[in-house]
PDB file of N, CA and C in Angstrom:
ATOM      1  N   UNK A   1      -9.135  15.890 -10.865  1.00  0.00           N
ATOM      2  CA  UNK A   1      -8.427  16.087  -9.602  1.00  0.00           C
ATOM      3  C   UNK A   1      -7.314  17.117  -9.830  1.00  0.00           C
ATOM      4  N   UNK A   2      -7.394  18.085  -9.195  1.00  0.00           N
ATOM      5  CA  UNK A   2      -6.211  19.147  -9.074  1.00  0.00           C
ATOM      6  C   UNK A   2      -4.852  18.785  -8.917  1.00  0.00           C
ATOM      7  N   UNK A   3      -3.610  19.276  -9.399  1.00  0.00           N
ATOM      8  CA  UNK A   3      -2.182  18.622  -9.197  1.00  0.00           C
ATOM      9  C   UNK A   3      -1.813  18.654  -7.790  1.00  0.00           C
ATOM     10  N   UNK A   4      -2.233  19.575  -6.625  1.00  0.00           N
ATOM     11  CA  UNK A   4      -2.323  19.417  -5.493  1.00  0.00           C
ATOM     12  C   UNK A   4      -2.198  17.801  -4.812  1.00  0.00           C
ATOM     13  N   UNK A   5      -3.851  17.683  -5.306  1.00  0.00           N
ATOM     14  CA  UNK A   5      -4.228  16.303  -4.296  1.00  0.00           C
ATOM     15  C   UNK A   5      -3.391  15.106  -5.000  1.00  0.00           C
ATOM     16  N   UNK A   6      -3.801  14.947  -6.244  1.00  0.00           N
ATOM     17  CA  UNK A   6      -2.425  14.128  -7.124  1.00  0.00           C
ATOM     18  C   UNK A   6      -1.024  13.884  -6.366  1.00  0.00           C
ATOM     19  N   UNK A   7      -0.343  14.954  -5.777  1.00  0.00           N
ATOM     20  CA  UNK A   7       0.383  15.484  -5.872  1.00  0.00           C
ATOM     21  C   UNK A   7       1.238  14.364  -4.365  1.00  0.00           C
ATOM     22  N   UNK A   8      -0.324  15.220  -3.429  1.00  0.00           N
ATOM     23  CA  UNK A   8      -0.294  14.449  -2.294  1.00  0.00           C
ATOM     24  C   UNK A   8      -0.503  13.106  -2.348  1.00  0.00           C
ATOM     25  N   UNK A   9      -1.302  12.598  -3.371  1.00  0.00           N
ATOM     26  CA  UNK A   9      -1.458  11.029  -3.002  1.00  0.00           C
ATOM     27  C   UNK A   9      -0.423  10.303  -3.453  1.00  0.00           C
ATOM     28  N   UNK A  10       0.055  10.912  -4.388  1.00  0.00           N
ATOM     29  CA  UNK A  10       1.825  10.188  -4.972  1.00  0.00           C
ATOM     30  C   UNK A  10       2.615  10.142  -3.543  1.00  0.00           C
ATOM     31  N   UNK A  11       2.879  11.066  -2.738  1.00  0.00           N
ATOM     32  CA  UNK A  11       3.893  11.265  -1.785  1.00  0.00           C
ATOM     33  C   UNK A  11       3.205  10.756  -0.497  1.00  0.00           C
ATOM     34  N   UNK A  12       1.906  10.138  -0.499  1.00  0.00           N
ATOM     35  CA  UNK A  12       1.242   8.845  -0.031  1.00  0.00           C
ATOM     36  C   UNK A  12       2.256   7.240  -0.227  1.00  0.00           C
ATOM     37  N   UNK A  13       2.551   7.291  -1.225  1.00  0.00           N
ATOM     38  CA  UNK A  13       2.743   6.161  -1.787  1.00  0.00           C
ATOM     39  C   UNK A  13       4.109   5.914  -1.648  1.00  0.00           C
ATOM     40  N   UNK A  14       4.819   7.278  -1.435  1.00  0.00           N
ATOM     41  CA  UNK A  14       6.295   7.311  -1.452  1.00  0.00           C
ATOM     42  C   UNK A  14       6.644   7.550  -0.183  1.00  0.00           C
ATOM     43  N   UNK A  15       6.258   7.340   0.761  1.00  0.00           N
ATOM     44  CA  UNK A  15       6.121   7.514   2.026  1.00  0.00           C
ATOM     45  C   UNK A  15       6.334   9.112   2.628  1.00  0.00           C
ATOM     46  N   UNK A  16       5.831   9.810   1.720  1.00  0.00           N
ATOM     47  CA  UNK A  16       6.217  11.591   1.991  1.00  0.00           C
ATOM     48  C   UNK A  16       7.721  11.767   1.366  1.00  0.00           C
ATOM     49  N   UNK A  17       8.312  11.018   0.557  1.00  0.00           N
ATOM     50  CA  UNK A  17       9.918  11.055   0.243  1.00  0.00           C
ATOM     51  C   UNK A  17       9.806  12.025  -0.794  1.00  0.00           C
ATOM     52  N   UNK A  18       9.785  13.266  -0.636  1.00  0.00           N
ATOM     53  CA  UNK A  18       9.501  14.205  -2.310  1.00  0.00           C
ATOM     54  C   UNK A  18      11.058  13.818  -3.163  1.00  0.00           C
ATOM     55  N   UNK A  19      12.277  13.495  -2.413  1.00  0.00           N
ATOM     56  CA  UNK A  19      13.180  13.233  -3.251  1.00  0.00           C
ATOM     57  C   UNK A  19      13.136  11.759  -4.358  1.00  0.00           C
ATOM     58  N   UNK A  20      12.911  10.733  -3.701  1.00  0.00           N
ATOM     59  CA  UNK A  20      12.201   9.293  -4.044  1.00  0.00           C
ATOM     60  C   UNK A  20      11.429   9.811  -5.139  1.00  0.00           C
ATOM     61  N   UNK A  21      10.061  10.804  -4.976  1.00  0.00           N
ATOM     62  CA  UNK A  21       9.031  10.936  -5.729  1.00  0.00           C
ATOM     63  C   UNK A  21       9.012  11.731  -7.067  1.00  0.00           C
ATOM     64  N   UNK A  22      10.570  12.706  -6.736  1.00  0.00           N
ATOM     65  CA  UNK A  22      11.103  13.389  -8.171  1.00  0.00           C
ATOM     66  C   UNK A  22      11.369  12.228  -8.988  1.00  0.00           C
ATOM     67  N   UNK A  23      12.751  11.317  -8.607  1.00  0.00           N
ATOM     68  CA  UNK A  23      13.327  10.844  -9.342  1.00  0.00           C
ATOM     69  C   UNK A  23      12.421   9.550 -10.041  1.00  0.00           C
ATOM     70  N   UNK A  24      11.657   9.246  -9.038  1.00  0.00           N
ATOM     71  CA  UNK A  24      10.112   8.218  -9.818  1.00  0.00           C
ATOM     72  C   UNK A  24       9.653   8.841 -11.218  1.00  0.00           C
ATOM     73  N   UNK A  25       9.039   9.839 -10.522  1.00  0.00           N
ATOM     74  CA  UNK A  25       8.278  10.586 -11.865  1.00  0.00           C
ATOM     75  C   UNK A  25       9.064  11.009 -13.183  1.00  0.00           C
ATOM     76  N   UNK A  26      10.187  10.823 -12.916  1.00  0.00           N
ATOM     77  CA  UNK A  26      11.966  11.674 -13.678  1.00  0.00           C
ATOM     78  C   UNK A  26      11.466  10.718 -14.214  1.00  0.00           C
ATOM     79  N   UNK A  27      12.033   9.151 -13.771  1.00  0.00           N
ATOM     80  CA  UNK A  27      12.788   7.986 -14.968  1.00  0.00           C
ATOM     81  C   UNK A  27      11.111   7.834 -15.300  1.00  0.00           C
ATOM     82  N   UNK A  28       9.748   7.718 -15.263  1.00  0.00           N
ATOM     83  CA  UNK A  28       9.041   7.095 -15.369  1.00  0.00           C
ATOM     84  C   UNK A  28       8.412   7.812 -17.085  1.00  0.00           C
ATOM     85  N   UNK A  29       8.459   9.236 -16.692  1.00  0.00           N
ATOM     86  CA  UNK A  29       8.299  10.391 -17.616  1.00  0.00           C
ATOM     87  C   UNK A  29       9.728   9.963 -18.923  1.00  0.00           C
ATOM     88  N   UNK A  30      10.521   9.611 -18.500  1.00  0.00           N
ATOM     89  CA  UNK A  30      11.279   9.751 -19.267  1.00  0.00           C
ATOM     90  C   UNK A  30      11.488   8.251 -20.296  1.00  0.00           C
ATOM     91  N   UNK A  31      10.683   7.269 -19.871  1.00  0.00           N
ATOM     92  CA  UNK A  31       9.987   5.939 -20.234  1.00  0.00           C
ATOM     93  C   UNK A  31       9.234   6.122 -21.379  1.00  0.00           C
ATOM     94  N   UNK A  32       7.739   6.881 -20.784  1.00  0.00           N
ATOM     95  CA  UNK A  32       7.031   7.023 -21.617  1.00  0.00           C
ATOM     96  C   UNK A  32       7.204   7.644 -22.793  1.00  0.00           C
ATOM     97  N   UNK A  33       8.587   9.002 -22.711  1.00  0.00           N
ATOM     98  CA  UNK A  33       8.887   9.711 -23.622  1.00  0.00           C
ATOM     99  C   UNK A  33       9.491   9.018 -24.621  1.00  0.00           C
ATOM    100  N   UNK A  34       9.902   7.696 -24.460  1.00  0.00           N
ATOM    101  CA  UNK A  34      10.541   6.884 -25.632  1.00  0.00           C
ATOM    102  C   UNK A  34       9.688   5.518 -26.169  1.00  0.00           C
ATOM    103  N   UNK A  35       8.506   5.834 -25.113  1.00  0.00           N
ATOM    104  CA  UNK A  35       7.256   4.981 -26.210  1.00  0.00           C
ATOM    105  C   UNK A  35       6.779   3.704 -24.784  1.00  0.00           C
ATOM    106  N   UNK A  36       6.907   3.984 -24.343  1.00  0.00           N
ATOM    107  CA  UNK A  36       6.400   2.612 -22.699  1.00  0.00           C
ATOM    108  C   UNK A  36       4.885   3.595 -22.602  1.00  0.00           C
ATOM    109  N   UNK A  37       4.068   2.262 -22.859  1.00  0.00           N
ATOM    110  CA  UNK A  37       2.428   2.165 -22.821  1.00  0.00           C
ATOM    111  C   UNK A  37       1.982   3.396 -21.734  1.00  0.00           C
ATOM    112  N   UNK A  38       1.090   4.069 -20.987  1.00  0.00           N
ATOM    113  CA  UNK A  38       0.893   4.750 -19.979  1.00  0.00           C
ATOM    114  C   UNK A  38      -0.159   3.608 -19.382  1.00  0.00           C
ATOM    115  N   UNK A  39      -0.111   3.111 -17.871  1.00  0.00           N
ATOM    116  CA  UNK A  39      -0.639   2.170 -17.378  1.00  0.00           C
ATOM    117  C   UNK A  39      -1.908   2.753 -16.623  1.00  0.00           C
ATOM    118  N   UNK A  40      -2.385   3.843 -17.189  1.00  0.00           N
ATOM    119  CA  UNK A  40      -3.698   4.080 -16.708  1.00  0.00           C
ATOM    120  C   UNK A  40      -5.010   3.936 -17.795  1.00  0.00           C
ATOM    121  N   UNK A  41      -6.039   3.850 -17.251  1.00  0.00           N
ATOM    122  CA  UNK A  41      -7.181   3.321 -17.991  1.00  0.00           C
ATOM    123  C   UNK A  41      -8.036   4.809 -18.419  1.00  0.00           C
ATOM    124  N   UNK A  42      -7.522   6.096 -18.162  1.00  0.00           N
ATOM    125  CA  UNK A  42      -8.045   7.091 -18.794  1.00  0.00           C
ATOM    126  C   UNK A  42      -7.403   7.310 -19.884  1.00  0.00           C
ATOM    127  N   UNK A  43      -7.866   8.217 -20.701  1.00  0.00           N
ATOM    128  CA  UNK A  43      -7.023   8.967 -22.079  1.00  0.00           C
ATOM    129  C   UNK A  43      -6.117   9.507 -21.650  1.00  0.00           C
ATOM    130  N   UNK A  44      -4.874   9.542 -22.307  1.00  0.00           N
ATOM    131  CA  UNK A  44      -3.479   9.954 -21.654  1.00  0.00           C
ATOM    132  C   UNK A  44      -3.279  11.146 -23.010  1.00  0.00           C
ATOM    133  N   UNK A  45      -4.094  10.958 -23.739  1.00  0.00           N
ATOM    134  CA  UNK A  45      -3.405  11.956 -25.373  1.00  0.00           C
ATOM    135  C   UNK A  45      -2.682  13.103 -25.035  1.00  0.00           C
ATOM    136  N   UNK A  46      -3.907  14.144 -24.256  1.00  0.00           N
ATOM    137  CA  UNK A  46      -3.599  15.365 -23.931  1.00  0.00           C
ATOM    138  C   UNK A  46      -2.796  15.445 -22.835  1.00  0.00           C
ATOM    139  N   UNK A  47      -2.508  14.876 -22.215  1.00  0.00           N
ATOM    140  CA  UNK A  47      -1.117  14.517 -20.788  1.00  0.00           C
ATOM    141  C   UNK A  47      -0.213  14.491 -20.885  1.00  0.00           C
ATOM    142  N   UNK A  48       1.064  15.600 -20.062  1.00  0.00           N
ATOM    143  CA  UNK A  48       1.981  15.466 -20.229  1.00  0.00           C
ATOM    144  C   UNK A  48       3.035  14.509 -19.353  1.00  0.00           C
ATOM    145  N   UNK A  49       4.208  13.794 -19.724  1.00  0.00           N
ATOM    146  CA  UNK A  49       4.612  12.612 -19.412  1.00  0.00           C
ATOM    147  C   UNK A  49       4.543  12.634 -17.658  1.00  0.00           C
ATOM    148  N   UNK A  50       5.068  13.555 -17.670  1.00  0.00           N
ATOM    149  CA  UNK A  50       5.314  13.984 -15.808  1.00  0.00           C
ATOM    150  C   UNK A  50       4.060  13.840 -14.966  1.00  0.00           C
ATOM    151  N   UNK A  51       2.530  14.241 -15.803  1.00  0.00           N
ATOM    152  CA  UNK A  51       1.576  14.518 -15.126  1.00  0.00           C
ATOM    153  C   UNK A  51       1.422  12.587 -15.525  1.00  0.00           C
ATOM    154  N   UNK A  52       0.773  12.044 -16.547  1.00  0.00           N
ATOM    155  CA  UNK A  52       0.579  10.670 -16.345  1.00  0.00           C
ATOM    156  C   UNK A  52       1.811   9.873 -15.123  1.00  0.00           C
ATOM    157  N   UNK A  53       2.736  10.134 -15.416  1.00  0.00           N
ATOM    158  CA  UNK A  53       3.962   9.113 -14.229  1.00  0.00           C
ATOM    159  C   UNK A  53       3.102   9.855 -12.644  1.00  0.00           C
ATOM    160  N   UNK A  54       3.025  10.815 -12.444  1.00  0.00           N
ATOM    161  CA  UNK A  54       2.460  11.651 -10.946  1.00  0.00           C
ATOM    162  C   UNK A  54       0.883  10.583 -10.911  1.00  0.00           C
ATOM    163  N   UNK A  55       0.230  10.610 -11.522  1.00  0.00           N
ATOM    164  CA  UNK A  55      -0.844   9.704 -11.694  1.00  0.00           C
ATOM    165  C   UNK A  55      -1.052   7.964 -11.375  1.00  0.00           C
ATOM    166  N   UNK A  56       0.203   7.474 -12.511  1.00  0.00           N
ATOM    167  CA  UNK A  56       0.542   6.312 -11.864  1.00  0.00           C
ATOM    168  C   UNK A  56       0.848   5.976 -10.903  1.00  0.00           C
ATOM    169  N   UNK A  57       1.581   6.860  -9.908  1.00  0.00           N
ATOM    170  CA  UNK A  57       2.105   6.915  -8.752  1.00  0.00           C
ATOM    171  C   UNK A  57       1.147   6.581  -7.992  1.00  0.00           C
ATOM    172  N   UNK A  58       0.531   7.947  -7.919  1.00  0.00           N
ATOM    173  CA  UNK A  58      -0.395   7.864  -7.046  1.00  0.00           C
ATOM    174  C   UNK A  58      -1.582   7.323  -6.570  1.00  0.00           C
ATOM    175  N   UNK A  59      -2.035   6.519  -8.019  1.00  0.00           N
ATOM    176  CA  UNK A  59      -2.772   5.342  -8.012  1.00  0.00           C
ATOM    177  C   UNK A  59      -2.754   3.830  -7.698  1.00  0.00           C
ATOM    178  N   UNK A  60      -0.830   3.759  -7.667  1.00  0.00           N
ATOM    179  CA  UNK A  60      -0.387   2.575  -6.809  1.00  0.00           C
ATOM    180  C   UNK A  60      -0.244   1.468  -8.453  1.00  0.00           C
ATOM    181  N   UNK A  61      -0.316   2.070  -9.178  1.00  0.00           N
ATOM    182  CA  UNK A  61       0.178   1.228 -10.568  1.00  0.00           C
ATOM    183  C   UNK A  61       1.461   1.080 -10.655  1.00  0.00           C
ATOM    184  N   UNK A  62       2.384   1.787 -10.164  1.00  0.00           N
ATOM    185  CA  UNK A  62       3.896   1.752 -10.422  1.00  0.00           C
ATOM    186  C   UNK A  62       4.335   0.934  -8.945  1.00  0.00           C
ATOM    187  N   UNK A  63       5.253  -0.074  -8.768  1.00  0.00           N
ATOM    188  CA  UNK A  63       5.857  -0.443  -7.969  1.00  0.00           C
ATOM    189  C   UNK A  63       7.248   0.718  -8.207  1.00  0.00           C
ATOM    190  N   UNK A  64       7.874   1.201  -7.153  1.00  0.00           N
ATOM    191  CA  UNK A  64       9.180   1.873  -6.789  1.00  0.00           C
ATOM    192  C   UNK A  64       9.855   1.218  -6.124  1.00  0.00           C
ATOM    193  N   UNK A  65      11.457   0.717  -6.605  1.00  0.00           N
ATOM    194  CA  UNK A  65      11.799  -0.461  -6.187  1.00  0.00           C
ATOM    195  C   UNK A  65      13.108   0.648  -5.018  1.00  0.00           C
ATOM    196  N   UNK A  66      13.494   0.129  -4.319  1.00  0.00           N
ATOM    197  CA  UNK A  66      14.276   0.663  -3.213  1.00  0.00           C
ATOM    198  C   UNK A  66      13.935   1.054  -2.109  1.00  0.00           C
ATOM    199  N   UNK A  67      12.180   1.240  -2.052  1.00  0.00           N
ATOM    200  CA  UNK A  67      11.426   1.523  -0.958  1.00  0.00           C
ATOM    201  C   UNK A  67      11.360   0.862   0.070  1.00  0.00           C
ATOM    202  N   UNK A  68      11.732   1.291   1.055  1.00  0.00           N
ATOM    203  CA  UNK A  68      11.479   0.246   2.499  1.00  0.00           C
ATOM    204  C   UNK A  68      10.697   1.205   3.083  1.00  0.00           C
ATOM    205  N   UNK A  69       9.991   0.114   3.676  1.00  0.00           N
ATOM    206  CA  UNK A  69       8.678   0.168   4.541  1.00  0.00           C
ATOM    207  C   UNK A  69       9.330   0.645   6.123  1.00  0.00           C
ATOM    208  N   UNK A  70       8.946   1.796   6.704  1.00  0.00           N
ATOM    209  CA  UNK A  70       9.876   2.444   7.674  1.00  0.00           C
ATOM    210  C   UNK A  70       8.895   1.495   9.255  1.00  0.00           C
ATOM    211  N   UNK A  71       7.525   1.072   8.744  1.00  0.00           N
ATOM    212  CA  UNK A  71       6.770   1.170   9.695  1.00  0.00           C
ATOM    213  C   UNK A  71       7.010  -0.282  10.359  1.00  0.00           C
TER     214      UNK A  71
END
């Protein structure tokens, strides 16, 4: 999947909040960079931290806590 659609389905999840969806991918990337498992079921080897956290996102593996539901 292209970083595009990725991209979009994260900011699916974040209710279109690209600010919400930086700072997700920020602390989440910055998790993994000190050794926290990557919670997806593909190979993560060649992935960089930002692109696996954009992934988790967008797959609905990460809960983002502060989110309210606008609807």
């Amino acid at each position: 999947m292209r970083l595009e659609e990725r991209m979009t389905k994260a900011l699916k999840q974040v209710n279109n909040d690209r600010y919400i969806l930086a700072i997700a991918v920020g602390q989440r990337a910055d998790e993994l960079s000190k050794g926290a498992k990557p919670l997806l079921e593909q190979n993560t080897q060649k992935m960089k931290y930002t692109d696996i956290a954009i992934d988790e996102i967008a797959n609905g593996l990460l809960k983002i806590e502060g989110l309210v539901d606008k609807n």
